[in-house]
N, C-alpha and C. Protein backbone atom coordinates (compact mmCIF):
# COMPACT_ATOMS: atom_id res chain seq x y z
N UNK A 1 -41.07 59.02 34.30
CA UNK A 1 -39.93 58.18 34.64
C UNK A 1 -38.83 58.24 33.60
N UNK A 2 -38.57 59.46 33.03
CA UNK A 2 -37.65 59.42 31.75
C UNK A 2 -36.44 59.58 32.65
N UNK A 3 -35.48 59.42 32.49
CA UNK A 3 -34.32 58.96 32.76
C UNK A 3 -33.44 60.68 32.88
N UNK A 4 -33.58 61.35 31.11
CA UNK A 4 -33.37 62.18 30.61
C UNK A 4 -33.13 63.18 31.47
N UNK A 5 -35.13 63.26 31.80
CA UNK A 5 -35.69 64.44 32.83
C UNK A 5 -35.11 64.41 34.21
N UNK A 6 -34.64 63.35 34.51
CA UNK A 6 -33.53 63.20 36.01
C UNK A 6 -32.25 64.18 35.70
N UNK A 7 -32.00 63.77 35.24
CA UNK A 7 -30.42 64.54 33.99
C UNK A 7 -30.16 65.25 33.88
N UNK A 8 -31.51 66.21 33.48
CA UNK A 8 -31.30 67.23 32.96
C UNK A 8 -31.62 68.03 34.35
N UNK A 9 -32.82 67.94 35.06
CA UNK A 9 -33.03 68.08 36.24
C UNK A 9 -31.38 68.57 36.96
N UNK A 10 -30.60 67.33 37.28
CA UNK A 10 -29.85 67.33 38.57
C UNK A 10 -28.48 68.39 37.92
N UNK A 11 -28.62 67.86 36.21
CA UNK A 11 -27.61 69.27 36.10
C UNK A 11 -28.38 70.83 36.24
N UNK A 12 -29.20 71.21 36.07
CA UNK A 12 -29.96 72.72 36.46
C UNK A 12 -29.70 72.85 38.07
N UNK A 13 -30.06 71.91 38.68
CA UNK A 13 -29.73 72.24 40.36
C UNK A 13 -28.12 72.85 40.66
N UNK A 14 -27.41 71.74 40.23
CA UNK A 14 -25.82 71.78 40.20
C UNK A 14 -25.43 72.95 40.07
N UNK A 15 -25.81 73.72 38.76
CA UNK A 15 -25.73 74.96 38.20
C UNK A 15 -26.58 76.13 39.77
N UNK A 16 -27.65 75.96 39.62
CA UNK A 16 -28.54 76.68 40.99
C UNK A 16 -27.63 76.78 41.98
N UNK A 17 -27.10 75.47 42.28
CA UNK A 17 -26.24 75.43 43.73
C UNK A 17 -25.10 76.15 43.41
N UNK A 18 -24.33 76.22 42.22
CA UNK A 18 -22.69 76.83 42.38
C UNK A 18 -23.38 78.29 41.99
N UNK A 19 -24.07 78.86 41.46
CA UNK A 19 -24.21 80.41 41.42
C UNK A 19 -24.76 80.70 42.81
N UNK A 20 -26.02 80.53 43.30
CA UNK A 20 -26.34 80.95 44.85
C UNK A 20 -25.33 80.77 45.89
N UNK A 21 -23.99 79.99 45.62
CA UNK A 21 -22.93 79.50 46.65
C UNK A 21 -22.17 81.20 46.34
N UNK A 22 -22.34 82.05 45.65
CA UNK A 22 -21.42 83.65 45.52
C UNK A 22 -22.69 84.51 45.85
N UNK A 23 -23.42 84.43 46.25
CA UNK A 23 -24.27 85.36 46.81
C UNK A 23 -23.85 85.92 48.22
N UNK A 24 -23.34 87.12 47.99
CA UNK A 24 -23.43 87.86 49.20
C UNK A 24 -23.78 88.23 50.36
N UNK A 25 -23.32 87.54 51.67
CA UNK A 25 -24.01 87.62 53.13
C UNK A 25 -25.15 86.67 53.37
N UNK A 26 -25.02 85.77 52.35
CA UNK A 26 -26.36 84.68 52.72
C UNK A 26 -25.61 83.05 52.26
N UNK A 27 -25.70 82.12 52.73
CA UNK A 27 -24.83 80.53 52.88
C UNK A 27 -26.03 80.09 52.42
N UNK A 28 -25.95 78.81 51.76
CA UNK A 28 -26.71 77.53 51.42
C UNK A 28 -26.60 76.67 52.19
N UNK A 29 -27.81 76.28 53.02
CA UNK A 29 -28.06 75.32 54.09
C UNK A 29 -28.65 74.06 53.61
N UNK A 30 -28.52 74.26 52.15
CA UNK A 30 -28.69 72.69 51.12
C UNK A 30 -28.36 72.20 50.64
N UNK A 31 -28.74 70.81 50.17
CA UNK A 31 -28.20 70.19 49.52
C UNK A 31 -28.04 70.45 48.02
N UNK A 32 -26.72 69.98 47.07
CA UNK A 32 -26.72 70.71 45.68
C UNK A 32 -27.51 69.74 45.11
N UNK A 33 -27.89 68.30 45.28
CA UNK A 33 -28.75 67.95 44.21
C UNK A 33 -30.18 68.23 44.74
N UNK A 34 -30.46 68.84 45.51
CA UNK A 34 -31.85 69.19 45.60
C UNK A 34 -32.35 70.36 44.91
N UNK A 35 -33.55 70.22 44.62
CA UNK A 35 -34.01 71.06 43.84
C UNK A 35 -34.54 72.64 44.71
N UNK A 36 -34.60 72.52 45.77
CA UNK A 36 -35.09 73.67 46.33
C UNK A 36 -33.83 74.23 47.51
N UNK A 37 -33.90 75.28 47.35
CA UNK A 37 -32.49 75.75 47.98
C UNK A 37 -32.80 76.89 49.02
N UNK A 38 -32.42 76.21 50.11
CA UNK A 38 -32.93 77.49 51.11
C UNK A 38 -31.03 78.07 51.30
N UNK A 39 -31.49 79.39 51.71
CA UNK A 39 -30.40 80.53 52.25
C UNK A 39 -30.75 80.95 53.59
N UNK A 40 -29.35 80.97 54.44
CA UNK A 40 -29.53 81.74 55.43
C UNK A 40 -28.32 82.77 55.67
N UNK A 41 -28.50 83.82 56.74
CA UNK A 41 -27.37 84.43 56.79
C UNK A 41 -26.28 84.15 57.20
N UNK A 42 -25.22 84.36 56.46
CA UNK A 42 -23.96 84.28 56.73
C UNK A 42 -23.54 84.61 58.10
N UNK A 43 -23.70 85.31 58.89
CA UNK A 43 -23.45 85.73 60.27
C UNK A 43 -24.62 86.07 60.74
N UNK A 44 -25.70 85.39 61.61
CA UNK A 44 -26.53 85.83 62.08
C UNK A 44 -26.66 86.90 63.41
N UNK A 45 -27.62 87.45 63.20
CA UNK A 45 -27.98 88.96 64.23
C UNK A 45 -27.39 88.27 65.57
N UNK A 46 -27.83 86.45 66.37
CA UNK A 46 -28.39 85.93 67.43
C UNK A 46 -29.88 86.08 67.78
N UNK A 47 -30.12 86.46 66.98
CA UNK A 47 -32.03 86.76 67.23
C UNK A 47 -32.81 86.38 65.89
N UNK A 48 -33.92 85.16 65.92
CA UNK A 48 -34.24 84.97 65.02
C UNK A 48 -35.25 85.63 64.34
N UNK A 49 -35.85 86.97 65.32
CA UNK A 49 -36.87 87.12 64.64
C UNK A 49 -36.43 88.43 64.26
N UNK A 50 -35.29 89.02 64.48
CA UNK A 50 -34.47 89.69 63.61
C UNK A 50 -33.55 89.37 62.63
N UNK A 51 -33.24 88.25 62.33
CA UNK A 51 -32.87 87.95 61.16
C UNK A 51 -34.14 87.72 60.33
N UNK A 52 -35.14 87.06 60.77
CA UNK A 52 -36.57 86.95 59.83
C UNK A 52 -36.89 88.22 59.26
N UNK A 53 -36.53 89.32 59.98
CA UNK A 53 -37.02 90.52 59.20
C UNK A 53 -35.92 91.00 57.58
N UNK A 54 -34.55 90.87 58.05
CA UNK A 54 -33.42 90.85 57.28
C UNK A 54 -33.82 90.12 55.85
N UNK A 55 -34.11 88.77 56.30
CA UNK A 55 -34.85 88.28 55.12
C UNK A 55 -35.51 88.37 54.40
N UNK A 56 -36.68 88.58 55.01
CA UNK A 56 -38.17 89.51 54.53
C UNK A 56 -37.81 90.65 53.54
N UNK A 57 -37.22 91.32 54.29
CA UNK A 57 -36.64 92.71 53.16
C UNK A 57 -36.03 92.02 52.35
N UNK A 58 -34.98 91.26 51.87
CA UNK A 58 -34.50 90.71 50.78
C UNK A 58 -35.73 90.25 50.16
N UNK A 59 -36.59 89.16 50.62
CA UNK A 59 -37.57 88.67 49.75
C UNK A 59 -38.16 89.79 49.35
N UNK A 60 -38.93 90.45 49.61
CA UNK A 60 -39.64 91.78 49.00
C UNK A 60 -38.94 92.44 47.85
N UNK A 61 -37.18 92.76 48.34
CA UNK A 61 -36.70 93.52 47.25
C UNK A 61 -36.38 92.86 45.93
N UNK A 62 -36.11 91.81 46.53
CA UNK A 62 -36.00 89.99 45.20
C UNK A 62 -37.37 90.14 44.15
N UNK A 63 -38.49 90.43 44.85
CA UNK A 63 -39.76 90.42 44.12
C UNK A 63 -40.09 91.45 43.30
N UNK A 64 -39.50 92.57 43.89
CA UNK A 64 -39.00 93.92 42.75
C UNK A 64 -38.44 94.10 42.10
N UNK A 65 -37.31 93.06 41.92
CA UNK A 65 -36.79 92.42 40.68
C UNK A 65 -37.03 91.19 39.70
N UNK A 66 -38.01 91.06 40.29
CA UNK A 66 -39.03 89.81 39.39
C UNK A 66 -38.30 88.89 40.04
N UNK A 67 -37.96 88.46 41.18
CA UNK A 67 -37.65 87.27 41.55
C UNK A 67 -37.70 86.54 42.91
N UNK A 68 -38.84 85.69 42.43
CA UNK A 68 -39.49 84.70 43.66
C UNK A 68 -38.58 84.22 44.20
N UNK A 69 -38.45 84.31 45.49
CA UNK A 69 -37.80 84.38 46.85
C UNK A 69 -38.74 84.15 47.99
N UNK A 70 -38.60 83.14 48.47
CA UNK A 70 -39.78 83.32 49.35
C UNK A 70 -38.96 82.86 51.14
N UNK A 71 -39.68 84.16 51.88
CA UNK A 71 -38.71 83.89 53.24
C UNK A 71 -39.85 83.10 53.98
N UNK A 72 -38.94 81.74 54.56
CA UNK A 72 -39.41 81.31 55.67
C UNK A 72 -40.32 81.66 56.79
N UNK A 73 -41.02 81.21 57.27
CA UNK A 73 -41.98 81.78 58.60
C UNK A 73 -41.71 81.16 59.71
N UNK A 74 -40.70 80.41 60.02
CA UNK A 74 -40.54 79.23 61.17
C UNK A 74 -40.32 80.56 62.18
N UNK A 75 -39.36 81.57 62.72
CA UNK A 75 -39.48 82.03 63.87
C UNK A 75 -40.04 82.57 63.67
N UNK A 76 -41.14 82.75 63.40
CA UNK A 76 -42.68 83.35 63.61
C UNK A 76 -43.96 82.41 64.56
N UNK A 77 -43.79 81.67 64.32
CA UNK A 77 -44.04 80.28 64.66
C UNK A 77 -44.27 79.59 65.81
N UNK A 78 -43.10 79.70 65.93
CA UNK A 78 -42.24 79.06 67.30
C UNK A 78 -40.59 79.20 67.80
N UNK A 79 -40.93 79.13 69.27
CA UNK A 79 -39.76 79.69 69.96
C UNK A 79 -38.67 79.05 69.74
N UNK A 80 -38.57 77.40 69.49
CA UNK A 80 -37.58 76.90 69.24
C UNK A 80 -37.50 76.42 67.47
N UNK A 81 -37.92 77.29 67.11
CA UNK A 81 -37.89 77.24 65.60
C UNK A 81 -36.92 76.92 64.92
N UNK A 82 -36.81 76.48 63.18
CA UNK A 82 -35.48 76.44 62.61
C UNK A 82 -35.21 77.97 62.12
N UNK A 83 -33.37 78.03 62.08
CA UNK A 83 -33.21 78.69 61.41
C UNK A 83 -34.24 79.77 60.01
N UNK A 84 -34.33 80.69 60.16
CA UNK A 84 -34.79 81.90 58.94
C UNK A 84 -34.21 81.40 58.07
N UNK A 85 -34.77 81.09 56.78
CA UNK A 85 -34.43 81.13 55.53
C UNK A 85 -34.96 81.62 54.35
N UNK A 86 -34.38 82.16 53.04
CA UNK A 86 -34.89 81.89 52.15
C UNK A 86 -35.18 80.82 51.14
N UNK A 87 -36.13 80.68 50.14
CA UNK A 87 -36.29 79.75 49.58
C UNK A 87 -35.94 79.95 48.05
N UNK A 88 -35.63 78.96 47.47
CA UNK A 88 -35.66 79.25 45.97
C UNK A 88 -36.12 77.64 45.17
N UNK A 89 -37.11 77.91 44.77
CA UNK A 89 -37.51 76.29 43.69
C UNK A 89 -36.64 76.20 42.39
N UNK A 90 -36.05 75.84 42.03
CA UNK A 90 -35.32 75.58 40.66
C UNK A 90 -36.08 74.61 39.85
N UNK A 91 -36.48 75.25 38.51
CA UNK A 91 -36.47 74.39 37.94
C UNK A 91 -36.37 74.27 36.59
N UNK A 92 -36.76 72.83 35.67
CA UNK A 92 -35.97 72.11 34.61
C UNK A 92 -35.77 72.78 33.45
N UNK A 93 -36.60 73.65 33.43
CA UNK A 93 -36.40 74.46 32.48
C UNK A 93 -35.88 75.65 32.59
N UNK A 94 -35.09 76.14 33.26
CA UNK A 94 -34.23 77.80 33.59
C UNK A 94 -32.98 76.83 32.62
N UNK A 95 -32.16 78.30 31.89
CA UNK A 95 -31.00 78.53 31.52
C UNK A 95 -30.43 79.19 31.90
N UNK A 96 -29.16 78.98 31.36
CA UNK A 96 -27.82 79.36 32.43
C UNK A 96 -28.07 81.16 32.25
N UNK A 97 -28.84 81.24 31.11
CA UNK A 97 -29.46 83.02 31.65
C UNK A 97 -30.55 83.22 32.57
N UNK A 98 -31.38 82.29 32.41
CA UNK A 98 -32.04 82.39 33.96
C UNK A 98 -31.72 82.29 35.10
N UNK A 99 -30.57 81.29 35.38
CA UNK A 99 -29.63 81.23 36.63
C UNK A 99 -29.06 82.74 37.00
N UNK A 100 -28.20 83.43 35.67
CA UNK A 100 -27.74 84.31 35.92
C UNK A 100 -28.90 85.47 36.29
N UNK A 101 -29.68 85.46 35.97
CA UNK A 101 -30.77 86.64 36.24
C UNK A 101 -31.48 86.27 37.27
N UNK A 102 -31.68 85.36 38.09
CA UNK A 102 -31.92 84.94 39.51
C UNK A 102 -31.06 85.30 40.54
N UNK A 103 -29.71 85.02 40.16
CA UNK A 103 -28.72 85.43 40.87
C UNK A 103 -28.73 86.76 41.32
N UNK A 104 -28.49 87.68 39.76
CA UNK A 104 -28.21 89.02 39.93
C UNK A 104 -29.23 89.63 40.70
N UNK A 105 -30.86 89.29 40.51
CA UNK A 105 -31.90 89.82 40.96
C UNK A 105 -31.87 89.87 42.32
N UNK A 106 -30.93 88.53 42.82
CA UNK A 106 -31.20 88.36 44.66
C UNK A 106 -30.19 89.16 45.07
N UNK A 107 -29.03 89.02 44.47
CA UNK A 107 -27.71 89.57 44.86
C UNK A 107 -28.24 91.35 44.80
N UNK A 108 -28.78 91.80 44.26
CA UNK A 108 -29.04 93.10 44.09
C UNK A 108 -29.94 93.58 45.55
N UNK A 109 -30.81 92.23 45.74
CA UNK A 109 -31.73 92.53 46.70
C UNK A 109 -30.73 92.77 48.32
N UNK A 110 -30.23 91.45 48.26
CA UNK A 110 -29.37 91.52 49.50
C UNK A 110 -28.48 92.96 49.55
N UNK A 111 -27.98 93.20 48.28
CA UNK A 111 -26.73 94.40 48.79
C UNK A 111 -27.48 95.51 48.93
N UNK A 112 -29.08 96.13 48.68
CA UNK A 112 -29.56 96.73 48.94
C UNK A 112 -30.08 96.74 50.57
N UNK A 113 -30.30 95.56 50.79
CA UNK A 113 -30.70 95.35 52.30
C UNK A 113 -29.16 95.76 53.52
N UNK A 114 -28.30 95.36 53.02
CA UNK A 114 -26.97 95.06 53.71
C UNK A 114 -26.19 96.76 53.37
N UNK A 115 -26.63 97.69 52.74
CA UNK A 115 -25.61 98.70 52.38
C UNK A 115 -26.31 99.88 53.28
């Protein structure tokens, strides 16, 4: 219940939320003081279980850059599923070089998927 650890917490998200907000071909469908940040695509296919794949390949290539990404399974699921997303956990302890090396790692993944 330290006060501090809120603090310090909601500024690391803040930070999470304005770098993943320049990521390439993928929107934030979250909230900035939350700690977990899902992505979806910027213009979707109209098919969710083709955008689930779109994703998938990003998560995979994210993980080949050392960075946990984890894609959603909802249209896998079910027919009236939510939106495909990715996921990202933030937390209290990343620096603004870990932000940046999260970033670059996904951003690398996506423009590999997208080129």
């Amino acid at each position: 219940n330290d006060p501090g650890y809120i603090t310090k917490f909601q500024a690391v998200a803040k930070k999470v939320f304005t770098a993943l907000s320049n990521v390439p071909y993928l929107k934030l469908v979250s909230q900035e003081s939350h700690g977990i940040f899902h992505l979806t695509l910027q213009e979707s296919t109209g098919n969710a279980l083709e955008d689930q794949k779109i994703l998938n390949a990003i998560s995979d290539h994210a993980l080949q850059n050392g960075i946990a990404v984890v894609a959603s399974k909802y249209a896998l699921l079910h027919s009236k599923a939510l939106k495909p997303t990715l996921m990202i956990n933030s937390n209290i302890t990343w620096t603004d070089d870990t932000i940046r090396k999260i970033v670059d790692g996904l951003t690398k993944a996506v423009n590999k998927v997208f080129r």
